[in-house]
PDB file of N, CA and C in Angstrom:
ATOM      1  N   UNK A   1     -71.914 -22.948   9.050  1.00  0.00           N
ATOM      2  CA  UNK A   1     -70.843 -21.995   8.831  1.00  0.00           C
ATOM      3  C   UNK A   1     -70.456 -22.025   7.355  1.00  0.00           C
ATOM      4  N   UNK A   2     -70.398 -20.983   6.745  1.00  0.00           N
ATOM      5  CA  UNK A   2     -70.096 -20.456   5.223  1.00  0.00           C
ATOM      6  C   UNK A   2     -68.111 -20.487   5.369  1.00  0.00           C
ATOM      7  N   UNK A   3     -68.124 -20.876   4.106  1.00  0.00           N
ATOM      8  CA  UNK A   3     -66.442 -21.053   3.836  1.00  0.00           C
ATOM      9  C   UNK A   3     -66.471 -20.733   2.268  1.00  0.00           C
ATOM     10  N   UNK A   4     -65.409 -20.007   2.129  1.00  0.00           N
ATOM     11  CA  UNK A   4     -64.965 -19.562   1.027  1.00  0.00           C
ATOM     12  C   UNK A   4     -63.592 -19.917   0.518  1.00  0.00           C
ATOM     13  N   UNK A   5     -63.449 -20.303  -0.629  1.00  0.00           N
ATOM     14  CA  UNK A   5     -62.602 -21.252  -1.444  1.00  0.00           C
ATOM     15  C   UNK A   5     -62.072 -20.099  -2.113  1.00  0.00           C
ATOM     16  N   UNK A   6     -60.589 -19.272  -2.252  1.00  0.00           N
ATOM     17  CA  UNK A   6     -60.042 -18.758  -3.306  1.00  0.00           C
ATOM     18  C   UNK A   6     -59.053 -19.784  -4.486  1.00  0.00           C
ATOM     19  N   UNK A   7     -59.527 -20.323  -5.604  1.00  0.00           N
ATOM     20  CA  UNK A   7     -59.159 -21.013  -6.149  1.00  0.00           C
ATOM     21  C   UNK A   7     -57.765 -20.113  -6.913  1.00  0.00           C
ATOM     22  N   UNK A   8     -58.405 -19.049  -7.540  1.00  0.00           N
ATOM     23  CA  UNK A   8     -57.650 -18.235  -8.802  1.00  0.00           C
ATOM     24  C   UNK A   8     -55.970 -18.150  -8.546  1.00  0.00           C
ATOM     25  N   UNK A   9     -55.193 -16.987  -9.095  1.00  0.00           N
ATOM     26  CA  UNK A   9     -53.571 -16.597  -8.710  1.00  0.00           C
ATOM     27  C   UNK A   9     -53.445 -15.168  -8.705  1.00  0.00           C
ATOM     28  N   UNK A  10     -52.300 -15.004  -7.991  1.00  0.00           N
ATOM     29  CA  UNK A  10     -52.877 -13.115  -7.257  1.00  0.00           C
ATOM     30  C   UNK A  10     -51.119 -13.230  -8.443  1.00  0.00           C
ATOM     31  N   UNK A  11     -51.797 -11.830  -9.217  1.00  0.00           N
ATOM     32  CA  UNK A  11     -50.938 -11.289 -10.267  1.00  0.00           C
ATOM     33  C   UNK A  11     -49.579 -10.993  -9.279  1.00  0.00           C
ATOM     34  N   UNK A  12     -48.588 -11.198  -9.049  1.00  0.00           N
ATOM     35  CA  UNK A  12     -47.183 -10.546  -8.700  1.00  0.00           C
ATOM     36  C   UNK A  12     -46.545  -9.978  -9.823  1.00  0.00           C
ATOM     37  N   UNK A  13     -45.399  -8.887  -8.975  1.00  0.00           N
ATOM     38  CA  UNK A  13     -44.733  -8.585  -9.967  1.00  0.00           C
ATOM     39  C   UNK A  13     -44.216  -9.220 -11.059  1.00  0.00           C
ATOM     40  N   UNK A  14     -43.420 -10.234 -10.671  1.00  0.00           N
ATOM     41  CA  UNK A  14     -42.989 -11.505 -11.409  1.00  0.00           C
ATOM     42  C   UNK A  14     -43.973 -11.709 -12.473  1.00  0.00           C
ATOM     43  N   UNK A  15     -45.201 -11.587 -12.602  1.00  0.00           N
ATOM     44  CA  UNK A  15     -46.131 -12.081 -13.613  1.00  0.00           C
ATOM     45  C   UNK A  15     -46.462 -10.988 -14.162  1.00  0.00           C
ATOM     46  N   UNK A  16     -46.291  -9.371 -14.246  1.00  0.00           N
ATOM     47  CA  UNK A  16     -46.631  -8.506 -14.498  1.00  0.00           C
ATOM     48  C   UNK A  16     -45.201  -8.586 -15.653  1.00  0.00           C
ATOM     49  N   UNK A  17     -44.072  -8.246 -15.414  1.00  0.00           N
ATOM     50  CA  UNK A  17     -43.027  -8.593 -16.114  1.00  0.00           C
ATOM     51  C   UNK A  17     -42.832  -9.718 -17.176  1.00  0.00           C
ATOM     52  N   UNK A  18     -43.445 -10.745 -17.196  1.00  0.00           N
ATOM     53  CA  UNK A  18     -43.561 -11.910 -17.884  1.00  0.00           C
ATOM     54  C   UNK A  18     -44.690 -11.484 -18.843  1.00  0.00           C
ATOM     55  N   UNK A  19     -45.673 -10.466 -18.541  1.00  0.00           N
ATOM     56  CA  UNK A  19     -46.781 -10.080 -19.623  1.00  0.00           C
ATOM     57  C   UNK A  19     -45.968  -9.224 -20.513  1.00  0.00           C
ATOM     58  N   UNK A  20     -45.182  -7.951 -19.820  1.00  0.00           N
ATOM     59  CA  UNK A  20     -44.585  -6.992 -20.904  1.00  0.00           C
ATOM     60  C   UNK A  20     -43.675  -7.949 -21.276  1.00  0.00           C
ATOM     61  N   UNK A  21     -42.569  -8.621 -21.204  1.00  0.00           N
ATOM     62  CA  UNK A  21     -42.254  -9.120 -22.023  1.00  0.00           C
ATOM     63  C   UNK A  21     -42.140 -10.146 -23.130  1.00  0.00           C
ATOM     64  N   UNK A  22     -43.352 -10.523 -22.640  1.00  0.00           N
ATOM     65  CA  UNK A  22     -44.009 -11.571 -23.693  1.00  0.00           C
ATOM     66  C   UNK A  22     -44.200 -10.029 -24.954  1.00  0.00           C
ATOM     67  N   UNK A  23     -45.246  -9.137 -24.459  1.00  0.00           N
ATOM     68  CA  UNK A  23     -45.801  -8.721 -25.380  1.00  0.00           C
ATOM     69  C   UNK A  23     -44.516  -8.040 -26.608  1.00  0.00           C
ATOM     70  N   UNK A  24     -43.560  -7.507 -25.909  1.00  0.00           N
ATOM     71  CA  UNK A  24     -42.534  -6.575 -26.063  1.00  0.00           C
ATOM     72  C   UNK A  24     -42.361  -7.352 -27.322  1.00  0.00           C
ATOM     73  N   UNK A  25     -41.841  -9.036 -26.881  1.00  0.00           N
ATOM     74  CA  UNK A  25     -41.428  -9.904 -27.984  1.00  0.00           C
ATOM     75  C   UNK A  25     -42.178 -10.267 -29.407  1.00  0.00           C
ATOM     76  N   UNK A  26     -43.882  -9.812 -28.704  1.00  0.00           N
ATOM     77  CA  UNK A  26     -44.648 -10.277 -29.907  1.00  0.00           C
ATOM     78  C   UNK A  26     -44.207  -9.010 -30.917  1.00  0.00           C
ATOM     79  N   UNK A  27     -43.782  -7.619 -30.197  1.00  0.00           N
ATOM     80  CA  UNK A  27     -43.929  -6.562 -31.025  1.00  0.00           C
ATOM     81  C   UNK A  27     -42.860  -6.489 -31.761  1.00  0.00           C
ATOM     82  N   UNK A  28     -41.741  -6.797 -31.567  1.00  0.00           N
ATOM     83  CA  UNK A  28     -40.459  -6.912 -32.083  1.00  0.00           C
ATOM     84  C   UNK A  28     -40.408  -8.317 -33.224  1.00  0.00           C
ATOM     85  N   UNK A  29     -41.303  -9.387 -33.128  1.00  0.00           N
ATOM     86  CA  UNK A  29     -41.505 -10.308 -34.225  1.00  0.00           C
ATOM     87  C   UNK A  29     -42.544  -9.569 -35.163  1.00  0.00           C
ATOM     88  N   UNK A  30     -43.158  -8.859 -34.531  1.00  0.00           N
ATOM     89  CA  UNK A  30     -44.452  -7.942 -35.623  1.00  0.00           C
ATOM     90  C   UNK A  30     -43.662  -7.111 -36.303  1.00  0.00           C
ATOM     91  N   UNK A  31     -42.447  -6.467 -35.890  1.00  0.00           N
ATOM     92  CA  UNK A  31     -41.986  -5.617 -36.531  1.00  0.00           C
ATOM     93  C   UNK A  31     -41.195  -5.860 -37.603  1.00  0.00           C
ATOM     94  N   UNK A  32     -40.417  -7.315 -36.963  1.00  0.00           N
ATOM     95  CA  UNK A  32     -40.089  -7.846 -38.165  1.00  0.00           C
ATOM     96  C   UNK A  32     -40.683  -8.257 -39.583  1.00  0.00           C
ATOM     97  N   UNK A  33     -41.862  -8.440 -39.098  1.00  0.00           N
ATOM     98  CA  UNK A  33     -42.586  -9.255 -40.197  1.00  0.00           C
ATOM     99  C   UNK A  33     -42.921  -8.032 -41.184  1.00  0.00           C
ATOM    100  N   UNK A  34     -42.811  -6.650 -40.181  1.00  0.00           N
ATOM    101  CA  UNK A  34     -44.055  -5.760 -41.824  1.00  0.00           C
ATOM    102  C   UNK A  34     -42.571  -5.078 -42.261  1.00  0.00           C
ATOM    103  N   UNK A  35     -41.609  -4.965 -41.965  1.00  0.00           N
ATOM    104  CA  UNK A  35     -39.912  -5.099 -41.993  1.00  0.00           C
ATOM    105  C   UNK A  35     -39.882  -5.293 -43.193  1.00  0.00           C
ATOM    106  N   UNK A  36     -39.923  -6.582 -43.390  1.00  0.00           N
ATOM    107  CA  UNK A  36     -39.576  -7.742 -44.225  1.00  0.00           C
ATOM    108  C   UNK A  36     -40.553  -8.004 -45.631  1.00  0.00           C
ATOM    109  N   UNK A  37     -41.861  -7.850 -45.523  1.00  0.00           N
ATOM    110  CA  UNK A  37     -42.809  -7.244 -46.005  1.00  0.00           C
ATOM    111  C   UNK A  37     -42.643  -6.126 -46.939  1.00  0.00           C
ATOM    112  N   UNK A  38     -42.191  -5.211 -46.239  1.00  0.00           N
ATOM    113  CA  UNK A  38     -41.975  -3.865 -47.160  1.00  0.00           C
ATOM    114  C   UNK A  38     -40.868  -3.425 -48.026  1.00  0.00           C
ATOM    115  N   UNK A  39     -39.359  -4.357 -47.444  1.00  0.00           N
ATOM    116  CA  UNK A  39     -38.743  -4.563 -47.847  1.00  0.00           C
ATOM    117  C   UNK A  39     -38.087  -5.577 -49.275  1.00  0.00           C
ATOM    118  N   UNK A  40     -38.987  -6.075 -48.952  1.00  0.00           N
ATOM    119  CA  UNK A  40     -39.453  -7.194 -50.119  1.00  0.00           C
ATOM    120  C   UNK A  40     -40.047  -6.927 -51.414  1.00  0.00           C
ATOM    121  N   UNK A  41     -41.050  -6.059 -50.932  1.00  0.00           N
ATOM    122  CA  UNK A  41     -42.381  -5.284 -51.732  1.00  0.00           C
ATOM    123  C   UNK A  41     -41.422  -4.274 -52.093  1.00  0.00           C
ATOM    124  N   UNK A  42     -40.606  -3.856 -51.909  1.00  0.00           N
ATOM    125  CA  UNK A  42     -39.832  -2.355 -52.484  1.00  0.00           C
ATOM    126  C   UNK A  42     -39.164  -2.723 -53.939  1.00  0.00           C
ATOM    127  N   UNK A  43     -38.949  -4.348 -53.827  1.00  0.00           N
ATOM    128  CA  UNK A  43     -37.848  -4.785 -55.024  1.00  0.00           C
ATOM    129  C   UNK A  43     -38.304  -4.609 -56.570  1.00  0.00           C
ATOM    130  N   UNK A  44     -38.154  -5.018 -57.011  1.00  0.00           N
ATOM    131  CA  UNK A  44     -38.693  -5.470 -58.427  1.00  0.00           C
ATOM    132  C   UNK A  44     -38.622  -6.279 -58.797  1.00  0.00           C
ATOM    133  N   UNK A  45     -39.568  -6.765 -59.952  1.00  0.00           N
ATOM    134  CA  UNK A  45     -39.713  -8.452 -60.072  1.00  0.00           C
ATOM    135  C   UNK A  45     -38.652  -9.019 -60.212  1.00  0.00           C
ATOM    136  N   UNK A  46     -38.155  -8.148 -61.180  1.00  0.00           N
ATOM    137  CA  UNK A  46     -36.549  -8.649 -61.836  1.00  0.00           C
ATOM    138  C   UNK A  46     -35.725  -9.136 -60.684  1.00  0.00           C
ATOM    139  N   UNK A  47     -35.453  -8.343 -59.570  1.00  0.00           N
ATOM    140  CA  UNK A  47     -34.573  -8.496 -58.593  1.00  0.00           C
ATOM    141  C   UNK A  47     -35.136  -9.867 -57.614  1.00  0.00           C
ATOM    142  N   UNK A  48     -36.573  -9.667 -57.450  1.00  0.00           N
ATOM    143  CA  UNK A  48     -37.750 -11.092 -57.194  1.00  0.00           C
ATOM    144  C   UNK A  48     -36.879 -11.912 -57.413  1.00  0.00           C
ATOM    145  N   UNK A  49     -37.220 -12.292 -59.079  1.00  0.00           N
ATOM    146  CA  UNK A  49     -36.869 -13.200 -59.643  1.00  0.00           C
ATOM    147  C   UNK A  49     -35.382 -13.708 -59.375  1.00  0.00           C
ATOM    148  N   UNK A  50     -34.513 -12.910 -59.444  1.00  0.00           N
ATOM    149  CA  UNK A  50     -32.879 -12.994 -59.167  1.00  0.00           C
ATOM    150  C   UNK A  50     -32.680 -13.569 -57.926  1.00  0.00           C
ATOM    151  N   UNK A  51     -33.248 -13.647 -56.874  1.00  0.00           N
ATOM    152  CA  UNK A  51     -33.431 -14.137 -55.553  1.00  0.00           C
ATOM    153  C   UNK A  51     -34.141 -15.141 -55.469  1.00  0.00           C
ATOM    154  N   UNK A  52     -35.159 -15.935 -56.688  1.00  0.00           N
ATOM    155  CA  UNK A  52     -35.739 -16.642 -56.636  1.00  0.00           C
ATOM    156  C   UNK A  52     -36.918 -16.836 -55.771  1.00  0.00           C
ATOM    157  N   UNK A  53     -37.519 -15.538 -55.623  1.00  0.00           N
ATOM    158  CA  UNK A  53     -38.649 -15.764 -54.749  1.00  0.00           C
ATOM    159  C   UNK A  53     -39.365 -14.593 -55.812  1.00  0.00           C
ATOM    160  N   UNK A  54     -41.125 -15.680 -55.837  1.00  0.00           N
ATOM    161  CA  UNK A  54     -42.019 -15.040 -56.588  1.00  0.00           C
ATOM    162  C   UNK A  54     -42.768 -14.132 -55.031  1.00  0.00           C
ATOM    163  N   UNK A  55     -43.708 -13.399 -56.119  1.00  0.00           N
ATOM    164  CA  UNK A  55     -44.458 -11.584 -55.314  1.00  0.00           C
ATOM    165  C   UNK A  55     -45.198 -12.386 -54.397  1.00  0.00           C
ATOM    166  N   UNK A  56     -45.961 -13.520 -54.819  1.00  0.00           N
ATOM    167  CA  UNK A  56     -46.808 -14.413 -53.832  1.00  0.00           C
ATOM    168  C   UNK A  56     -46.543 -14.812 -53.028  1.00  0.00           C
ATOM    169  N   UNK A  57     -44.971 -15.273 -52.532  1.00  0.00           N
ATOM    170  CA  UNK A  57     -43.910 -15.744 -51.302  1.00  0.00           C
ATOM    171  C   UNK A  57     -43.926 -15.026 -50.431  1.00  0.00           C
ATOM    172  N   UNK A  58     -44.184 -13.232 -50.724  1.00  0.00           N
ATOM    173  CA  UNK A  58     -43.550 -12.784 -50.051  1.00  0.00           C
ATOM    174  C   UNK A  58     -43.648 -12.472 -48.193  1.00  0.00           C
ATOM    175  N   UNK A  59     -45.192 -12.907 -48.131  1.00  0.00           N
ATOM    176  CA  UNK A  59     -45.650 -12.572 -46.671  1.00  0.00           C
ATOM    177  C   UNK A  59     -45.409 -14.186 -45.705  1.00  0.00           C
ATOM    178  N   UNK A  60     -45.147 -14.952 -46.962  1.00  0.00           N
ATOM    179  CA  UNK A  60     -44.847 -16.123 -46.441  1.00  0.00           C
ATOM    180  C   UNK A  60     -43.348 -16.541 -45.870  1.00  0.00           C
ATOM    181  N   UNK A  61     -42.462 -15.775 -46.180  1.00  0.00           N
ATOM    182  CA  UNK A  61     -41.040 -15.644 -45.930  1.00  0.00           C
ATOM    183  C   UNK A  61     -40.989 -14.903 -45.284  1.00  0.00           C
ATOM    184  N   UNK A  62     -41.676 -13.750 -45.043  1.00  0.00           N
ATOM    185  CA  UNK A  62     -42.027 -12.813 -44.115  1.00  0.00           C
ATOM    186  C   UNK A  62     -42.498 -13.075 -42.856  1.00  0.00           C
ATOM    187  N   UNK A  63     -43.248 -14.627 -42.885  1.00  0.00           N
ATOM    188  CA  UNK A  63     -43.633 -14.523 -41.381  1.00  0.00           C
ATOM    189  C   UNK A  63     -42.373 -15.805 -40.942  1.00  0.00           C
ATOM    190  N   UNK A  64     -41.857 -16.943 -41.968  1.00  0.00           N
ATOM    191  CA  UNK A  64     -40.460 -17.120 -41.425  1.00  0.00           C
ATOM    192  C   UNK A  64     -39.629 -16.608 -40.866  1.00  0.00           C
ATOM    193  N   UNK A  65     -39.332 -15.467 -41.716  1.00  0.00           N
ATOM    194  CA  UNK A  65     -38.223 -14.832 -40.804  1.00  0.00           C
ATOM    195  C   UNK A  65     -38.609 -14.215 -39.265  1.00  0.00           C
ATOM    196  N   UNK A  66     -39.978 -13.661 -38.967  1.00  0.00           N
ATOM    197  CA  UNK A  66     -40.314 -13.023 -38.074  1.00  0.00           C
ATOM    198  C   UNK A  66     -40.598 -14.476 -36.840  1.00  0.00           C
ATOM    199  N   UNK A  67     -41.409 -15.547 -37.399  1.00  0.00           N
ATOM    200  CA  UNK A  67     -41.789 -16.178 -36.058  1.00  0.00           C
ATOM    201  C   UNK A  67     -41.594 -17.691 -36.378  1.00  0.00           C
ATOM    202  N   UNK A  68     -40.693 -17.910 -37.628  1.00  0.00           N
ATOM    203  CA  UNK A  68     -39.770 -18.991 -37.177  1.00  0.00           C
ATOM    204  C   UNK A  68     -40.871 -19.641 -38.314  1.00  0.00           C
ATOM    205  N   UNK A  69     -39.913 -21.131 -38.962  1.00  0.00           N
ATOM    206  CA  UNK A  69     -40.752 -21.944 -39.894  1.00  0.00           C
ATOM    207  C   UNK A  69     -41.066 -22.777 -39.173  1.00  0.00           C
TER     208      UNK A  69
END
C-alpha cells in the first residue's frame, strides 16, 4: 500500500496578508530611501557642506534613514 506524506503549508489568508504587508513596508522604506536621495541631491554643496555631510554620504544616510543603521 502507497502512502503519501504532505510535508509543505497551505497558504491561508492570514499568510496572504503577512505577504502584502511585508511588501507594502518594503515599498514605503523604498520610498523613503529615493525620498531622501533626491532630496539631498537637490541641495548644493554649500548647503552639503553646512549640514556637514559630503555628496558621497549621501545614499548612505539615505538608506539610514529608510531601513535603519
Amino acid at each position: 500500500m502507497a502512502q503519501a506524506i504532505y510535508t509543505g503549508t497551505i497558504a491561508g489568508p492570514g499568510r496572504i496578508s503577512f505577504s502584502l504587508d511585508t511588501l507594502k513596508a518594503a515599498l514605503r522604506r523604498r520610498a523613503i530611501y529615493r525620498q531622501t536621495v533626491q532630496e539631498l541631491n537637490a541641495l548644493s554643496s554649500r548647503e552639503l557642506t553646512d549640514l556637514g555631510i559630503r555628496r558621497s554620504e549621501i545614499r548612505s544616510i539615505a538608506r539610514d534613514a529608510a531601513f535603519g543603521a
